[in-house]
Each structure stands twice: as structure tokens, then as C-alpha cells.
Protein backbone atom coordinates (compact mmCIF):
# COMPACT_ATOMS: atom_id res chain seq x y z
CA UNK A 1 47.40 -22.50 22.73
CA UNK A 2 46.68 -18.69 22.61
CA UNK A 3 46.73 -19.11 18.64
CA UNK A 4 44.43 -21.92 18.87
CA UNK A 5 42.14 -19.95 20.82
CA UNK A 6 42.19 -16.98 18.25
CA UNK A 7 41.57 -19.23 15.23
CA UNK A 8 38.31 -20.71 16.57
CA UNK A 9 37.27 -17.09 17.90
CA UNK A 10 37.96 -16.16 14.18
CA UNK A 11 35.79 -19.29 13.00
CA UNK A 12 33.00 -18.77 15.45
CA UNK A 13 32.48 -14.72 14.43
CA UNK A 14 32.82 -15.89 10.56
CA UNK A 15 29.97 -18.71 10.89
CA UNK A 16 28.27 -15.75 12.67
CA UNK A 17 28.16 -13.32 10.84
CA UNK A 18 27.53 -15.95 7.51
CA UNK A 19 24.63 -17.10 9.21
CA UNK A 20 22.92 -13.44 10.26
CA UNK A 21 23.97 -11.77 6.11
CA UNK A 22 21.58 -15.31 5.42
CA UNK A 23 19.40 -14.68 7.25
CA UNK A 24 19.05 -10.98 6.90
CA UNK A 25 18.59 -11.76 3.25
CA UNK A 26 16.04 -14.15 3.31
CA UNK A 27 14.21 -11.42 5.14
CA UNK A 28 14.63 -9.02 2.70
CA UNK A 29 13.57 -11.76 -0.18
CA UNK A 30 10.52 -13.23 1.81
CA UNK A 31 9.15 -9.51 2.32
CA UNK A 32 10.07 -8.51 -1.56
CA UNK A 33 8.34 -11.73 -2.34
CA UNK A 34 5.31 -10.89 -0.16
CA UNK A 35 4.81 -7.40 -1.55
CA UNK A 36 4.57 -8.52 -5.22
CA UNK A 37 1.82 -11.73 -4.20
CA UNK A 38 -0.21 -8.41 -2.60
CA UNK A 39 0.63 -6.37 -5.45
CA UNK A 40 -0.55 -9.00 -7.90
CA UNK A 41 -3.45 -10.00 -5.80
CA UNK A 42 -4.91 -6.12 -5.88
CA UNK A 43 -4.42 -5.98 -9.54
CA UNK A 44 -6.00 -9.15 -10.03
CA UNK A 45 -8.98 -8.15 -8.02
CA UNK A 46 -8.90 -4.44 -9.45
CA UNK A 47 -9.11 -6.21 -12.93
CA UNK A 48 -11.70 -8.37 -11.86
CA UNK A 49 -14.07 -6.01 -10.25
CA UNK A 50 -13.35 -3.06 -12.79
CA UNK A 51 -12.39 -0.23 -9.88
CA UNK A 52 -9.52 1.07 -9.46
CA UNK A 53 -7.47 0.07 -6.10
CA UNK A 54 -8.26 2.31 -3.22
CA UNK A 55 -4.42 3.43 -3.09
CA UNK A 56 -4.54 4.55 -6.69
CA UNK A 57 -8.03 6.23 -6.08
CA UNK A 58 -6.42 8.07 -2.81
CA UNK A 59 -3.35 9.33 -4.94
CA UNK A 60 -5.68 10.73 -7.49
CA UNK A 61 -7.83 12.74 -5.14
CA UNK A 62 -5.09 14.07 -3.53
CA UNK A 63 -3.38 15.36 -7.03
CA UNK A 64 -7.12 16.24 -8.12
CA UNK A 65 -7.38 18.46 -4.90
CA UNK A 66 -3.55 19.82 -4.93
CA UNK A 67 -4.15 21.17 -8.66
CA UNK A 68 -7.60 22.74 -7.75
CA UNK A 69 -5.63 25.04 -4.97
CA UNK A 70 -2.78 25.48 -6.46
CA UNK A 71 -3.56 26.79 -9.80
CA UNK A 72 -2.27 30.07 -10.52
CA UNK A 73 -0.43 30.40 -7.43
CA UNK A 74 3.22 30.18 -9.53
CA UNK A 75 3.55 33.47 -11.58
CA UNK A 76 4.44 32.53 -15.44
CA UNK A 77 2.83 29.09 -15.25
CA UNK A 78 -0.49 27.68 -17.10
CA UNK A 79 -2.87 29.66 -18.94
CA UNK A 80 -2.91 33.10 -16.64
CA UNK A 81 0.42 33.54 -16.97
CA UNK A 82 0.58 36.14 -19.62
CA UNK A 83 -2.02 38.18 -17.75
CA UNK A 84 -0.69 41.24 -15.52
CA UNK A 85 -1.46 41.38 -11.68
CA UNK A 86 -3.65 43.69 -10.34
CA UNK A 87 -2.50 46.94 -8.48
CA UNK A 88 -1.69 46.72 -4.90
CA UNK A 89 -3.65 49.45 -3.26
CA UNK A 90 -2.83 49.60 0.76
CA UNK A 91 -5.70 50.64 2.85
CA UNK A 92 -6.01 52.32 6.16
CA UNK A 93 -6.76 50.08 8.83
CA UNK A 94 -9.11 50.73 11.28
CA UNK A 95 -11.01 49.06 14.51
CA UNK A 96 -13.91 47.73 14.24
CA UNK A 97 -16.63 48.51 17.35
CA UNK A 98 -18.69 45.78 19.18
CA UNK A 99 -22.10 45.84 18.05
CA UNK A 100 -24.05 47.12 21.02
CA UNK A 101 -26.62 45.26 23.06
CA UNK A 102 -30.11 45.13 22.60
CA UNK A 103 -32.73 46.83 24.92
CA UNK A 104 -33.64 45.02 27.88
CA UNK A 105 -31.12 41.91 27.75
CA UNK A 106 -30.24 41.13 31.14
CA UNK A 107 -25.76 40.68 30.92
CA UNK A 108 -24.97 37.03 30.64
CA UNK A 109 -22.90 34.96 33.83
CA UNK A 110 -22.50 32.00 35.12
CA UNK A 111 -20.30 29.21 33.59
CA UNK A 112 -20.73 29.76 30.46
CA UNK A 113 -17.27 30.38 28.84
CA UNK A 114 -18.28 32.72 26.23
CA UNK A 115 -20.84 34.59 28.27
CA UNK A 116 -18.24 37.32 27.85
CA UNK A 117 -17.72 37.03 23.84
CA UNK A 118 -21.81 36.36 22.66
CA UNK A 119 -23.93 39.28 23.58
């Protein structure tokens, strides 16, 4: 009877798990199949309109904007590279005093926050 037991156990968890890999992969094929109808549809409607989609137009701004600040930051790259770097020249630091109030301007309170910083 035991062995009985264990081969319908064995039957059940096999049907189980054949029916969740199923199902787990028509999940995976419904959402492949959904992302190329939305890919299609956006270049349909990106060759119909003539503009770009706004992904592509967001990916190009922000390579547009990464080149702009990053040129000439990596030594031996792009057209600078075969020009030397300036001399390093180390200055003294010193502190710089508050500028001083003006004649007859009555010192700020109250609740103002920066009544201490703006004179």
C-alpha cells in the first residue's frame, strides 16, 4: 500500500511541476510576443510620423550630453591628446573676511533663518 501511495505522490508532483514549466513558458512567450507587437507598433508609427521614438531620442541626448562633459577628461584620447598639461602651481591658501556692514543697518532677527548669513 505504502508503494502505492509513493507512486501517485510521484505522479501528482510530475503533473505538477509539467503543468507550472507550461505555464511558466507561456508567460515568457505571451510577454516576448507582446514586446515585439509594441516594438513593431512604435516603428510603425515612428515611420509614419517621420520622428524618431521618444526612447531613441532620450538615448541620444543622454550620449549627446555624456560626450559634451566628458571630452578630454581621459589623457591620450581624441584630438588633445598630443598636447602637454599645464604646470601645477600650488598656491597659498588664505581666509577670506566677511564683507562688513553698511552704515546705519539696524542687525537682522526674528525668524528668519538666514538673518545670521545675509547682512
Amino acid at each position: 500500500m505504502n508503494g502505492l501511495f509513493d507512486f501517485f505522490a510521484r505522479l501528482v508532483r510530475g503533473v505538477l511541476k509539467l503543468v507550472l514549466g507550461v505555464a511558466a513558458l507561456v508567460f515568457v512567450l505571451s510577454l516576448l510576443l507582446a514586446t515585439l507587437v509594441v516594438v513593431l507598433g512604435v516603428s510603425l508609427w515612428a515611420l509614419i510620423t517621420g520622428r524618431k521614438p521618444a526612447p531613441v531620442m532620450v538615448f541620444n541626448r543622454f550620449r549627446q550630453t555624456s560626450q559634451r562633459y566628458t571630452q578630454g577628461v581621459w589623457p591620450g584620447r581624441g584630438p588633445g591628446a598630443a598636447q602637454p598639461m599645464g604646470d601645477v602651481v600650488d598656491v597659498q591658501a588664505h581666509e577670506v573676511p566677511d564683507a562688513p556692514a553698511p552704515r546705519g543697518a539696524a542687525p537682522r532677527s526674528g525668524g528668519d533663518p538666514m538673518a545670521r548669513v545675509i547682512r
